[in-house]
Protein backbone atom coordinates (compact mmCIF):
# COMPACT_ATOMS: atom_id res chain seq x y z
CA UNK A 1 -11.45 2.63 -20.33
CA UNK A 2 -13.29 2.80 -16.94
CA UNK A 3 -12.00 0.98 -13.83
CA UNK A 4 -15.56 0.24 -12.78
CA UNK A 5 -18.63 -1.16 -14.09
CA UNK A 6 -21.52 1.59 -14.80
CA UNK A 7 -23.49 0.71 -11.88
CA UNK A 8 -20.88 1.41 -9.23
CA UNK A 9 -19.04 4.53 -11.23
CA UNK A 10 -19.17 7.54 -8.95
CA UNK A 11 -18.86 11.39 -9.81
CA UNK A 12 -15.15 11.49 -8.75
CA UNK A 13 -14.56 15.32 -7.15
CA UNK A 14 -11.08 14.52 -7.38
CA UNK A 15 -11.16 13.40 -11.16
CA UNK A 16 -12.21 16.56 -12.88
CA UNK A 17 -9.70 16.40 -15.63
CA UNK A 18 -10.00 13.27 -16.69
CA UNK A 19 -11.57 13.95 -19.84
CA UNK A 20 -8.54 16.23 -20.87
CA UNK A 21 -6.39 13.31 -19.60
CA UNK A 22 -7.86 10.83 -21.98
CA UNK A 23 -7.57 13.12 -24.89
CA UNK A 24 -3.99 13.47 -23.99
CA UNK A 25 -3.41 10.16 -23.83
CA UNK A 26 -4.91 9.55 -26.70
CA UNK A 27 -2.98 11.89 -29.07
CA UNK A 28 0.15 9.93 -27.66
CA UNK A 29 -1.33 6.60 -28.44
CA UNK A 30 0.52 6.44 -31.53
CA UNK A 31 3.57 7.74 -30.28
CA UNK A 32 6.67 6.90 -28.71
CA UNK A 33 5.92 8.45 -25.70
CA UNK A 34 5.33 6.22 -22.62
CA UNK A 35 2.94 6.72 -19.30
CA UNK A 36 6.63 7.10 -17.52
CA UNK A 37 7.42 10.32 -20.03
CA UNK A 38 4.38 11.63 -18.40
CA UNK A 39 4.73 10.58 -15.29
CA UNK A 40 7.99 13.10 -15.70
CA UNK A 41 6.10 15.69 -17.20
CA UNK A 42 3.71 16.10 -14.54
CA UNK A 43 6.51 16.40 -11.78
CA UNK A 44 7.99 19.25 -13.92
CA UNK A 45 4.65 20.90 -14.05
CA UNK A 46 4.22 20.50 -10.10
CA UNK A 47 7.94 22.14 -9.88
CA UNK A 48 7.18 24.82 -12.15
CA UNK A 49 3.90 25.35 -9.49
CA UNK A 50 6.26 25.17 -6.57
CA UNK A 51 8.31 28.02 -8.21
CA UNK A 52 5.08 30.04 -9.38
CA UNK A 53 3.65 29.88 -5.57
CA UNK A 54 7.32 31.10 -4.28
CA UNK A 55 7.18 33.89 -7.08
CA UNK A 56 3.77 35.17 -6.30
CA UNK A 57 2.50 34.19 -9.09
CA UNK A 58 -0.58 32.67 -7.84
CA UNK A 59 -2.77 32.45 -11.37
CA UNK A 60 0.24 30.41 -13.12
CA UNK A 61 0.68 28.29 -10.07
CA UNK A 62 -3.28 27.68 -9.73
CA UNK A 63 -2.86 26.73 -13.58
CA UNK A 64 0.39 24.32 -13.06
CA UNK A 65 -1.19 22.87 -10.48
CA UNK A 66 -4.43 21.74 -12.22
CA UNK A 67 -2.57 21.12 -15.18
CA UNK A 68 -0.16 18.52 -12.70
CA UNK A 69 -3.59 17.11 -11.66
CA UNK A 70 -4.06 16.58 -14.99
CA UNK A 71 -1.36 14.43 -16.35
CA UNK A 72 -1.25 12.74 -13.28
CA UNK A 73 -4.49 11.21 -14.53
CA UNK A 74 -3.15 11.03 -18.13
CA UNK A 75 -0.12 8.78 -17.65
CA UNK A 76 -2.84 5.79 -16.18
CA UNK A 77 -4.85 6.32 -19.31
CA UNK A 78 -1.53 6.31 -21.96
CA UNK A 79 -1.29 2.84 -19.52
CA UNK A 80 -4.52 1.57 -20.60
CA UNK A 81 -4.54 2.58 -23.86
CA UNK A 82 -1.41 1.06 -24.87
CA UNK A 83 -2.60 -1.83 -23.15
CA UNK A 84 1.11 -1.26 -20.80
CA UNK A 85 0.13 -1.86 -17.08
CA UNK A 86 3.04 -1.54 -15.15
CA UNK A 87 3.90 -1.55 -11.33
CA UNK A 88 7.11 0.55 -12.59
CA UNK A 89 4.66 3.43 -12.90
CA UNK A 90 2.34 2.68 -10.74
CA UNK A 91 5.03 3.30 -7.64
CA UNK A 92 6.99 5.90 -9.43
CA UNK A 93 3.28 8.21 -10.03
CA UNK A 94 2.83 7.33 -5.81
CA UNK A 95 6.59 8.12 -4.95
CA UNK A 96 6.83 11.58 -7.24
CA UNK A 97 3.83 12.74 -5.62
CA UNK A 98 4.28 12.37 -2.04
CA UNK A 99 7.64 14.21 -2.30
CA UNK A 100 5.45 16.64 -4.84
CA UNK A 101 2.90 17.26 -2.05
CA UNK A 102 5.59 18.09 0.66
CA UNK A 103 7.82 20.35 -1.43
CA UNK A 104 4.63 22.34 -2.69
CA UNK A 105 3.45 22.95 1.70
CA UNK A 106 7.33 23.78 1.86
CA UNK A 107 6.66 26.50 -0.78
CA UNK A 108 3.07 27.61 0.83
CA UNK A 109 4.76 27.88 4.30
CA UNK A 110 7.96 30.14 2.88
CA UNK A 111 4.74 32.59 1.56
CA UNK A 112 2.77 32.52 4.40
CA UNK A 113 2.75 33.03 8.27
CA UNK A 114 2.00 29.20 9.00
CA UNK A 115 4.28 27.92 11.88
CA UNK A 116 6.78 24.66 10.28
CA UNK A 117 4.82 22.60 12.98
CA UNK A 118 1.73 23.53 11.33
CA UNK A 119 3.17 22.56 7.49
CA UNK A 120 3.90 19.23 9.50
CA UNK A 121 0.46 18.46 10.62
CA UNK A 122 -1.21 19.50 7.46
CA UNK A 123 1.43 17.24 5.56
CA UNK A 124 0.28 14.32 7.90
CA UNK A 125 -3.29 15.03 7.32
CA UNK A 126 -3.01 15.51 3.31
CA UNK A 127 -1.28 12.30 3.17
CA UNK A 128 -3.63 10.89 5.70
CA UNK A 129 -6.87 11.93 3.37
CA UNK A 130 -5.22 10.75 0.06
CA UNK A 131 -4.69 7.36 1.96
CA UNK A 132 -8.01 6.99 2.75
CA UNK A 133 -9.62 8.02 0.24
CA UNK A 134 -7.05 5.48 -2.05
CA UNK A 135 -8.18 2.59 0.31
CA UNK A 136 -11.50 2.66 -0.30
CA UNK A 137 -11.12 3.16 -3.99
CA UNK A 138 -8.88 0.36 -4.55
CA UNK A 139 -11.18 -1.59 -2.70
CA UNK A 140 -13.94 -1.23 -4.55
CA UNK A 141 -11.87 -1.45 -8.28
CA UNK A 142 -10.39 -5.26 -6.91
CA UNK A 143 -13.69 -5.98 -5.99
CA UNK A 144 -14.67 -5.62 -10.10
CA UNK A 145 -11.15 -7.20 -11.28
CA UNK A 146 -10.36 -3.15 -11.92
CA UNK A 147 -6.44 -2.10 -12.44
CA UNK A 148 -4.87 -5.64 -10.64
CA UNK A 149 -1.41 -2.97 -10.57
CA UNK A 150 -3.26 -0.89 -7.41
CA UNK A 151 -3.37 -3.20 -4.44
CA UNK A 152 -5.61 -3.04 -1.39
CA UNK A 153 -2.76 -4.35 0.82
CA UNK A 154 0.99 -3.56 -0.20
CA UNK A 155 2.94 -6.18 1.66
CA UNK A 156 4.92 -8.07 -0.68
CA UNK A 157 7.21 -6.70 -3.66
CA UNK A 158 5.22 -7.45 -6.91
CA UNK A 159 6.43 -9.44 -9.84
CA UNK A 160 7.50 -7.27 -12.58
CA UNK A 161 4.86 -6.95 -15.31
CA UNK A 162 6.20 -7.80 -19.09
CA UNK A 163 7.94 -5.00 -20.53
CA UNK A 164 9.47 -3.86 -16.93
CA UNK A 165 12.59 -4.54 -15.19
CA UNK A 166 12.65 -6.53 -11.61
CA UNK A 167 15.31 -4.16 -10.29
CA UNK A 168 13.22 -1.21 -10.86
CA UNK A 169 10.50 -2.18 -9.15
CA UNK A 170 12.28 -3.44 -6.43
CA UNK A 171 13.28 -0.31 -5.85
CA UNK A 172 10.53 1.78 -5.86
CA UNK A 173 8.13 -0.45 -3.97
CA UNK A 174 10.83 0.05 -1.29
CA UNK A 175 10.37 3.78 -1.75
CA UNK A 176 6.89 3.33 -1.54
CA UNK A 177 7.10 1.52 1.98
CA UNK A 178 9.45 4.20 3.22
CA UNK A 179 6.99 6.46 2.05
CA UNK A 180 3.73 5.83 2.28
CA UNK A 181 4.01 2.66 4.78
CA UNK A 182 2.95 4.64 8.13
CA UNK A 183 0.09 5.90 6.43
CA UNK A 184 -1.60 2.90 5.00
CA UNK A 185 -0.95 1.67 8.38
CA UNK A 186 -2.87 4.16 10.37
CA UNK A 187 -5.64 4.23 7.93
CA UNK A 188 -5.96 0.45 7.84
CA UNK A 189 -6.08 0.89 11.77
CA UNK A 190 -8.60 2.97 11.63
CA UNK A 191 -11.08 0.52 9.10
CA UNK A 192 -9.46 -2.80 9.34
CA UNK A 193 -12.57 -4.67 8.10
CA UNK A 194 -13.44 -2.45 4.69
CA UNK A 195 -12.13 -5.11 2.30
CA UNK A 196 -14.92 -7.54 3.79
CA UNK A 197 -17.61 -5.01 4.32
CA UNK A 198 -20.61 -3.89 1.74
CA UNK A 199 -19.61 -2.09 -1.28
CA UNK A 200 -19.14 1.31 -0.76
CA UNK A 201 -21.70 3.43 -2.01
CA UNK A 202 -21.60 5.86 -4.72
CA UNK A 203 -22.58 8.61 -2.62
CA UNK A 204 -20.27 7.94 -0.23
CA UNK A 205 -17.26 7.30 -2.91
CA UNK A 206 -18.38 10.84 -4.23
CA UNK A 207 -17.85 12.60 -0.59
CA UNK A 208 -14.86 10.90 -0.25
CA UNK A 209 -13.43 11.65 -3.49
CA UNK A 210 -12.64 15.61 -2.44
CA UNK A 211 -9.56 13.84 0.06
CA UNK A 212 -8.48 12.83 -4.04
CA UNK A 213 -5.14 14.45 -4.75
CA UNK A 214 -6.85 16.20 -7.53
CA UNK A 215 -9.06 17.77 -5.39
CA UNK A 216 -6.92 18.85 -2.50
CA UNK A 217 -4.42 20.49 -5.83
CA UNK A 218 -7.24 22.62 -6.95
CA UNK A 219 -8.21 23.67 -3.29
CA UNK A 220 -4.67 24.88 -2.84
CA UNK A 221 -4.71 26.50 -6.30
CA UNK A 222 -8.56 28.24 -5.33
CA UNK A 223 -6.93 29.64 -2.03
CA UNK A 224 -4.03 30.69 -4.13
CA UNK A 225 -5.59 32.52 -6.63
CA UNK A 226 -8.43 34.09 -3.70
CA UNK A 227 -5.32 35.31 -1.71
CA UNK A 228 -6.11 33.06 1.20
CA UNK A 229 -2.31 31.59 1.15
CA UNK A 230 -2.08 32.23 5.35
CA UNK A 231 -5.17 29.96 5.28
CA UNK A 232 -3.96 26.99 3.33
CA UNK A 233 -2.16 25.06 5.92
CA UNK A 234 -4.83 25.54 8.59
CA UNK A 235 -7.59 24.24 6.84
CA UNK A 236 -6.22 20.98 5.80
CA UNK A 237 -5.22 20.29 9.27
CA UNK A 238 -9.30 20.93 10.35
CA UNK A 239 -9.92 19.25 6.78
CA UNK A 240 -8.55 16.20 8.05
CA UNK A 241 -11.29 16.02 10.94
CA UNK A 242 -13.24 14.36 7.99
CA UNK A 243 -11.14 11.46 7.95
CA UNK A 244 -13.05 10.15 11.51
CA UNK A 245 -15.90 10.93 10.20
CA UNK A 246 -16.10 9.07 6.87
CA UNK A 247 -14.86 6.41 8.47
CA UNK A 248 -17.54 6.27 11.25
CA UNK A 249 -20.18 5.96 8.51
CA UNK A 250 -18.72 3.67 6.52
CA UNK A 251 -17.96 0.74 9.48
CA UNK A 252 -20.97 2.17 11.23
CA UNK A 253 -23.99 1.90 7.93
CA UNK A 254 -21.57 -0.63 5.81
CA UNK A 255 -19.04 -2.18 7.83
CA UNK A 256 -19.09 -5.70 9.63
């Protein structure tokens, strides 16, 4: 099931495994297990990465890695499959990888000569790119009536779809604030006015897309596997001079 309409669909950079993710999904259709049992598995195949990386075992962890990217895309399509939308695992997905993301720079900075200061800054600016790129997505899916569970603006604590408890997501929308709340801020600073502007083009979804976290995973695993590991944290902080730059062109050729 897509989350656009064909005429705005764009060759996602980010999304390259989404075909393997819907067959996935699809063999558990049937099954007991739920887009939260995969939600699970992925984080154990971005720990078994994280131990892979601090191993030296660079192929396995460039394979882990992908293979997180993976299922991260697989426990959405078990969601709309099963016809199970839930903001339960819509925050938990968010909340497992943001604390995925920093433990896997902890383990690339342990291997490599990067400064901790350095791991900081490229921390900020992966987080900052995923935001971004996220903003603009979700934009354009609410502007179709795509997934209603990914909002543009995260404010308010959402009802609690049927099948999922109040309390639980309660508690990890608060997570999510904690979280993620500084960076939607600074990238909503940065393009206030993108909800109300033109539709984002597909070309310009399609350059976006390689801020996706699926993207930025198989960069890392690339570098891995290239033995470029002293290089990983100093190219997403330069990455991240991308960020002004997208922006520019979107408020400056589609913006208001």
């Amino acid at each position: 099931m897509s989350k656009l309409p064909k005429a705005h669909k764009f060759i996602d950079l980010s999304d390259y495994g989404r075909s393997i993710a819907r067959c996935i999904a699809t063999s558990l259709k049937n099954t007991c297990f739920t887009p939260i049992h995969v939600t699970i598995a992925f984080i154990i195949s971005g720990l078994i990465a994280v131990i892979c990386i601090i191993s030296s075992y660079f192929w396995a962890a460039a394979f882990f890695l992908i293979f997180k990217s993976i299922l991260d895309a697989a426990d959405g399509e078990l969601a709309r499959i099963k016809e199970t939308p839930s903001y339960t695992g819509r925050y938990l997905d968010s909340v497992a990888d943001i604390i995925l993301n920093a433990i896997i720079l902890i383990a690339v900075w342990y291997i490599s000569d990067a400064k901790i200061w350095m791991t900081i800054l490229a921390f900020i600016g992966i987080q900052l790119q995923g935001t971004l790129y996220n903003y603009y997505y979700v934009i354009l899916r609410n502007q179709f009536d795509g997934d209603m569970t990914s909002r543009v603006f995260e404010n308010k604590t959402p009802q609690a779809l049927e099948g999922e408890k109040q309390s639980h997501v309660n508690i990890l929308f608060k997570l999510y604030k904690f979280l993620y709340g500084n960076f939607d801020n600074a990238i909503y600073a940065l393009d206030k006015n993108a909800s109300r502007g033109k539709i984002t083009p597909n070309w310009l979804m399609t350059a976006i897309s390689i801020f996706g976290l699926g993207f930025q995973l198989l960069l890392i695993a690339i570098f891995l596997v290239l033995g470029w590991k002293d290089h990983i944290i100093p190219f997403f902080i330069v990455y991240s001079v991308m960020i002004f730059v997208f922006v520019w062109i979107r408020k400056g050729f589609y913006g208001r």
